[in-house]
C-alpha atoms as a PDB file:
ATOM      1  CA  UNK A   1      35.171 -15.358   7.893  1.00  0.00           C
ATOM      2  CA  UNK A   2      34.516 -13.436   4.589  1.00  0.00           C
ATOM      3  CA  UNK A   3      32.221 -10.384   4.839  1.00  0.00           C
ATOM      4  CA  UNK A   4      30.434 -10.871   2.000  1.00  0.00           C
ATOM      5  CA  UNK A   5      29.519 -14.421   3.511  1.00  0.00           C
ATOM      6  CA  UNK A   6      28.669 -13.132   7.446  1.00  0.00           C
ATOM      7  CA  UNK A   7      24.800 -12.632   6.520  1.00  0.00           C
ATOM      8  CA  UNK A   8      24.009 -15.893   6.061  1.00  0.00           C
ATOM      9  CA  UNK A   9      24.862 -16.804   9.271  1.00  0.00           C
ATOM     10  CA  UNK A  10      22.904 -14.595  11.286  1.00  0.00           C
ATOM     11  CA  UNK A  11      19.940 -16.093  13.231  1.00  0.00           C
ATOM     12  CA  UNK A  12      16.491 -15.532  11.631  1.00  0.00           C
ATOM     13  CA  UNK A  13      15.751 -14.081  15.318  1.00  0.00           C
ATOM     14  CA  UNK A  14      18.552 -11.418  14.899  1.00  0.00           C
ATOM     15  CA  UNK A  15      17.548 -10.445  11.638  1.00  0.00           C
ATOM     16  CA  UNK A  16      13.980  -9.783  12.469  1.00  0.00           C
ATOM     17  CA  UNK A  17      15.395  -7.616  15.188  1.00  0.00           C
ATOM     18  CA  UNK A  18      17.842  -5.912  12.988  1.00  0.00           C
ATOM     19  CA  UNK A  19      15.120  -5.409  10.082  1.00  0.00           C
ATOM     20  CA  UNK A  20      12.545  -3.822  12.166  1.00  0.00           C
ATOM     21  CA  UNK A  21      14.189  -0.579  12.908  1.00  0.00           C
ATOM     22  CA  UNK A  22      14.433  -0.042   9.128  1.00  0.00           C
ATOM     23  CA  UNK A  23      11.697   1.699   6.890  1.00  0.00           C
ATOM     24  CA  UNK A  24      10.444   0.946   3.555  1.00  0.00           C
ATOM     25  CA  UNK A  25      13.160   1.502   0.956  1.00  0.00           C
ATOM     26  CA  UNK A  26      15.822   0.411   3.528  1.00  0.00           C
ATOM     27  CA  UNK A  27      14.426  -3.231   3.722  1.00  0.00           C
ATOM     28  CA  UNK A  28      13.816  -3.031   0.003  1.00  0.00           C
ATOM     29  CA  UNK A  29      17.439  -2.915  -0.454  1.00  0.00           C
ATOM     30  CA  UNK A  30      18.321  -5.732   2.475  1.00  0.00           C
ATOM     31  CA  UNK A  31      16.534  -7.478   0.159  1.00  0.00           C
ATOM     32  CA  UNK A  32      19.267  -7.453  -2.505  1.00  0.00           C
ATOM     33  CA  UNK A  33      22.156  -8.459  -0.197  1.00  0.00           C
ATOM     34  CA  UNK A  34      21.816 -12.360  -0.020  1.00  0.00           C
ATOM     35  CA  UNK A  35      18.982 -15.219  -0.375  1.00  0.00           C
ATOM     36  CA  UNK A  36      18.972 -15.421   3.005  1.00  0.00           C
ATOM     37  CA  UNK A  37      17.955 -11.667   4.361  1.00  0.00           C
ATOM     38  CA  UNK A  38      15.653 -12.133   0.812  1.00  0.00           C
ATOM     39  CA  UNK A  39      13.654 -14.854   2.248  1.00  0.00           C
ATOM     40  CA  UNK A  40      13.909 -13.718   5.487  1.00  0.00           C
ATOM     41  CA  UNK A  41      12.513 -10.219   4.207  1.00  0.00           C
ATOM     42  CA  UNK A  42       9.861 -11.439   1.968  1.00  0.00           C
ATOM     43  CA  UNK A  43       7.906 -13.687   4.342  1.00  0.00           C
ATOM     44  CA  UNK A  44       4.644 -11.658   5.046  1.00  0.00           C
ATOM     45  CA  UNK A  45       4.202 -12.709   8.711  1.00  0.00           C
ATOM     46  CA  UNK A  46       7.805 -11.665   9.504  1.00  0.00           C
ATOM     47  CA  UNK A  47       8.285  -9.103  12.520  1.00  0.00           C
ATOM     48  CA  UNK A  48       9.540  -6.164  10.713  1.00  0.00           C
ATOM     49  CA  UNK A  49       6.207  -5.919   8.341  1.00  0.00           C
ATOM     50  CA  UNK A  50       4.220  -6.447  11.686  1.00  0.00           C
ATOM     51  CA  UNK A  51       6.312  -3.758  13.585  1.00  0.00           C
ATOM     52  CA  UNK A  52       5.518  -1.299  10.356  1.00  0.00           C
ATOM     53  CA  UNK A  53       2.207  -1.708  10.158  1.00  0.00           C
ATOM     54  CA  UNK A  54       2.099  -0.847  13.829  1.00  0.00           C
ATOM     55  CA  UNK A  55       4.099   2.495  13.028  1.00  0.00           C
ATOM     56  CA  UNK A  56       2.293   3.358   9.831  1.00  0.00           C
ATOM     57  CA  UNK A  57      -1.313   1.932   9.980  1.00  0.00           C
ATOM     58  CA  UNK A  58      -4.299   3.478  13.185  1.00  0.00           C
ATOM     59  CA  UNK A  59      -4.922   0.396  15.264  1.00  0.00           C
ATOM     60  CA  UNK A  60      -8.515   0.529  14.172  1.00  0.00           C
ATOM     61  CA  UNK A  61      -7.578   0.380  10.479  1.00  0.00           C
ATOM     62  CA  UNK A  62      -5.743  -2.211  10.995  1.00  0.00           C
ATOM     63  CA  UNK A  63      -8.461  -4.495  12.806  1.00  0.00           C
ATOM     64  CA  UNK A  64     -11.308  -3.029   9.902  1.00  0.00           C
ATOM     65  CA  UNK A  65     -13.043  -5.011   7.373  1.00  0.00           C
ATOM     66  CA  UNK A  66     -10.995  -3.375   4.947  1.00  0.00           C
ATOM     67  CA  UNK A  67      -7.937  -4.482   5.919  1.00  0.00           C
ATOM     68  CA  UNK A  68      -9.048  -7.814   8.086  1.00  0.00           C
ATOM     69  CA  UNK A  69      -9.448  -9.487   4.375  1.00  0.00           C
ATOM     70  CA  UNK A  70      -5.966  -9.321   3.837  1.00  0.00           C
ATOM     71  CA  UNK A  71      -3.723 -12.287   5.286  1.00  0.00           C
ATOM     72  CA  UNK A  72      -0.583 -10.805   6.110  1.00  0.00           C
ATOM     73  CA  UNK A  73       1.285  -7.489   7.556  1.00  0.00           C
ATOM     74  CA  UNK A  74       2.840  -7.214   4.520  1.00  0.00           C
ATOM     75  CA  UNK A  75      -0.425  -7.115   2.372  1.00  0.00           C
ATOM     76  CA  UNK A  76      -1.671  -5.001   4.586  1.00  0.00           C
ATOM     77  CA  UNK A  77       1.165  -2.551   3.917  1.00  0.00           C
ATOM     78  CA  UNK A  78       1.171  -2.768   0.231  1.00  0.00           C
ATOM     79  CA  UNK A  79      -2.715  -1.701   0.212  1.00  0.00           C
ATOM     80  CA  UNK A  80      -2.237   0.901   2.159  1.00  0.00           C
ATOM     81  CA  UNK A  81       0.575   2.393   0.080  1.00  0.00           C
ATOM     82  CA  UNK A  82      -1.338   1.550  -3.142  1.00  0.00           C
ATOM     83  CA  UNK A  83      -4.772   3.481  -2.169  1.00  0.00           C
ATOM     84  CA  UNK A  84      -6.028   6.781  -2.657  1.00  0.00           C
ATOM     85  CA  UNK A  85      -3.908   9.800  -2.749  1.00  0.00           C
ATOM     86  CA  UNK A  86      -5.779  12.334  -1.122  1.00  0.00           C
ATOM     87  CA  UNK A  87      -3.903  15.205  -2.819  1.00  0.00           C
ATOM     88  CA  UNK A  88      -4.523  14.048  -6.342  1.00  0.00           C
ATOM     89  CA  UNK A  89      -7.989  14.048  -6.847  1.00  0.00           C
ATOM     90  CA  UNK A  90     -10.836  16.616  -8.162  1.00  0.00           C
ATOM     91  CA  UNK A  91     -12.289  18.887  -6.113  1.00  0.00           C
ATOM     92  CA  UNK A  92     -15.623  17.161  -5.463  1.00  0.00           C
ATOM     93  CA  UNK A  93     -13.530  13.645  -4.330  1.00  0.00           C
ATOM     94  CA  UNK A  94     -13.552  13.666  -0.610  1.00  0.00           C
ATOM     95  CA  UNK A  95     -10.938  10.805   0.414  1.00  0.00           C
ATOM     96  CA  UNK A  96     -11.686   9.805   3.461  1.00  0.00           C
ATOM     97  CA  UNK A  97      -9.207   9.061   6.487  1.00  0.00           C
ATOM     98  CA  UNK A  98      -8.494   5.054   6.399  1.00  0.00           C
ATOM     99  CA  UNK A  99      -7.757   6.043   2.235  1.00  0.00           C
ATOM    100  CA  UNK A 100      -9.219   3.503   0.911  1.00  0.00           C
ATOM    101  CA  UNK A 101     -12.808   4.909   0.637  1.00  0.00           C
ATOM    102  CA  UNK A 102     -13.231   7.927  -1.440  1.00  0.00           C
ATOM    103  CA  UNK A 103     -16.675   9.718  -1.417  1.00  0.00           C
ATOM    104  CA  UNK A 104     -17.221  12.248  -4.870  1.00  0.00           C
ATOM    105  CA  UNK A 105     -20.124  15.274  -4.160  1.00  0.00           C
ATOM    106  CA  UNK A 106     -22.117  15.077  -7.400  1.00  0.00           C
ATOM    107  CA  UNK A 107     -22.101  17.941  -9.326  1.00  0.00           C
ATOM    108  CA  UNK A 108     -23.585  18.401 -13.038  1.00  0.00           C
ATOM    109  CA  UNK A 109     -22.456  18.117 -16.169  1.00  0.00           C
ATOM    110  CA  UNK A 110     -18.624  16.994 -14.025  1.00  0.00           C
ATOM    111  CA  UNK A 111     -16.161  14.348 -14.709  1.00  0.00           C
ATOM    112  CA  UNK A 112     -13.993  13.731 -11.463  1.00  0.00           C
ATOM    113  CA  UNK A 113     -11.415  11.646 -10.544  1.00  0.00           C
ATOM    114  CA  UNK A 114      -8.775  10.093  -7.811  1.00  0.00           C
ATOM    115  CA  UNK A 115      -5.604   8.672  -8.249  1.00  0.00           C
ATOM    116  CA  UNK A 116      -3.581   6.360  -6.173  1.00  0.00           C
ATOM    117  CA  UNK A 117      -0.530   7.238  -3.742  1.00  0.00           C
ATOM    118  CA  UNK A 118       1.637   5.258  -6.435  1.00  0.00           C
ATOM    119  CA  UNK A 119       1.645   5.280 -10.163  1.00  0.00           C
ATOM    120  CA  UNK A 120       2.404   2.057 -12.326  1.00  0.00           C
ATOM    121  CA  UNK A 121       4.162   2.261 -15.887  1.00  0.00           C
ATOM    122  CA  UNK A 122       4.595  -1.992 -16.049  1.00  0.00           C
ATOM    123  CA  UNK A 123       2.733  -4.537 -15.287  1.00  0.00           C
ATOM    124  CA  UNK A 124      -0.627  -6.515 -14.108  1.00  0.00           C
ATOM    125  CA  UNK A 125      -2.708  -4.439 -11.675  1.00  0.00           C
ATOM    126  CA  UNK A 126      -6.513  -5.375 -10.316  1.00  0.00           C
ATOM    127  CA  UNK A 127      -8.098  -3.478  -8.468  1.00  0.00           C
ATOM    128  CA  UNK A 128     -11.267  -4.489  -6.390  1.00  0.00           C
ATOM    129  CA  UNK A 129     -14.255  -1.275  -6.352  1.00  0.00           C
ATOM    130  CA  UNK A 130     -17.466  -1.552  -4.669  1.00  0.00           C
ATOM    131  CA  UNK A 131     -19.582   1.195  -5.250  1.00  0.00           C
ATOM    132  CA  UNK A 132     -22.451   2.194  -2.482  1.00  0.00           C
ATOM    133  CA  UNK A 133     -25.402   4.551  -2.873  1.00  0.00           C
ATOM    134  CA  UNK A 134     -26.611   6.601  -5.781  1.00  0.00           C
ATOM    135  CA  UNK A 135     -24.570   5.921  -8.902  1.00  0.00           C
ATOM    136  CA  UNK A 136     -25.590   9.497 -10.281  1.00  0.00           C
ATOM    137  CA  UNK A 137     -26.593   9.418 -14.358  1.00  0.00           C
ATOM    138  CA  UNK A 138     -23.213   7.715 -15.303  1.00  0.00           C
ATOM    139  CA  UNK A 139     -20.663   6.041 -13.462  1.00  0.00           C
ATOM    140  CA  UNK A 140     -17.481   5.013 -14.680  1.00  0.00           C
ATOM    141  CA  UNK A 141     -14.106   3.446 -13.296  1.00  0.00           C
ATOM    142  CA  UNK A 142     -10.799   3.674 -15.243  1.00  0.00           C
ATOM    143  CA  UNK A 143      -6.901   4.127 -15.603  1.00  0.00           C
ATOM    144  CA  UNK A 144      -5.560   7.441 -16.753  1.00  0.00           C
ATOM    145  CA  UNK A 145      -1.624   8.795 -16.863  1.00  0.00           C
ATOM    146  CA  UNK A 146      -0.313  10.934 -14.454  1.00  0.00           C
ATOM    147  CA  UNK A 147      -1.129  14.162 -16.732  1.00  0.00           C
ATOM    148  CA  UNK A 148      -4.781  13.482 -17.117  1.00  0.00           C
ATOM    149  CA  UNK A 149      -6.565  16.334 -15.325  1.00  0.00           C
ATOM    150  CA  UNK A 150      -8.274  15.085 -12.323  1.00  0.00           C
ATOM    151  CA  UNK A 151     -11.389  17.275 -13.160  1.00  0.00           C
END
């Protein structure tokens, strides 16, 4: 049998096995190898993004409202690697622990800000904010480069 063919014929069941010992940028890459491990990979509900979340995510993040919304492991990976980077922000942005919520201490005449854990330089993003509490005298939401100062 050719090597370059031998992935295709691995179970689904063996795969899943194989790809959950592997983080992040090592299933990325699996990804690339055939169609196969690709769709195998790439289904949201598979048992390696399940496994992952169970290494990278608190139990009772994982079961929140926050993260309850979204449908599969995979989503639920994705947010948490897209949220708030709680060592780029101003000094009045508190993020808090699930890093999704961010709380800013209002201080005059300031202009704060947070960024996420990953930048983007391509692309269609949304983003979903809901704001609670006292706006202050002007809020604002926007998208900034990676040299903006956070303050």
């Amino acid at each position: 049998m050719d090597v370059c063919h031998a992935p295709q014929y691995l179970p689904d069941l063996v795969l899943d096995i194989i790809f959950s010992n592997l983080e992040l940028p090592d299933l990325f890459s699996c990804m690339l190898v055939c169609q196969n491990w690709y769709r195998v990979i790439n289904d949201g509900r598979a048992e390696p993004w399940k496994l992952m979340c169970r290494r990278k995510i608190p139990k009772e993040l994982l079961k929140s409202e926050l993260l309850s919304q979204l449908h599969n492991h995979k989503a639920k990976l994705r947010a948490l690697y897209h949220s708030w980077n709680p060592d780029d922000c101003s000094m009045h942005i508190v993020v808090k622990q699930n890093g999704f919520t961010l709380h800013r201490n209002p201080v005059a005449q300031s202009t704060d800000m947070a960024r996420t854990k990953i930048g983007y330089n391509s692309g269609k993003h949304v983003w979903e904010i809901t704001w609670t509490g006292p706006l202050g005298t002007v809020a604002m939401v926007g998208v900034s480069t990676k040299e903006a100062p956070v303050h």
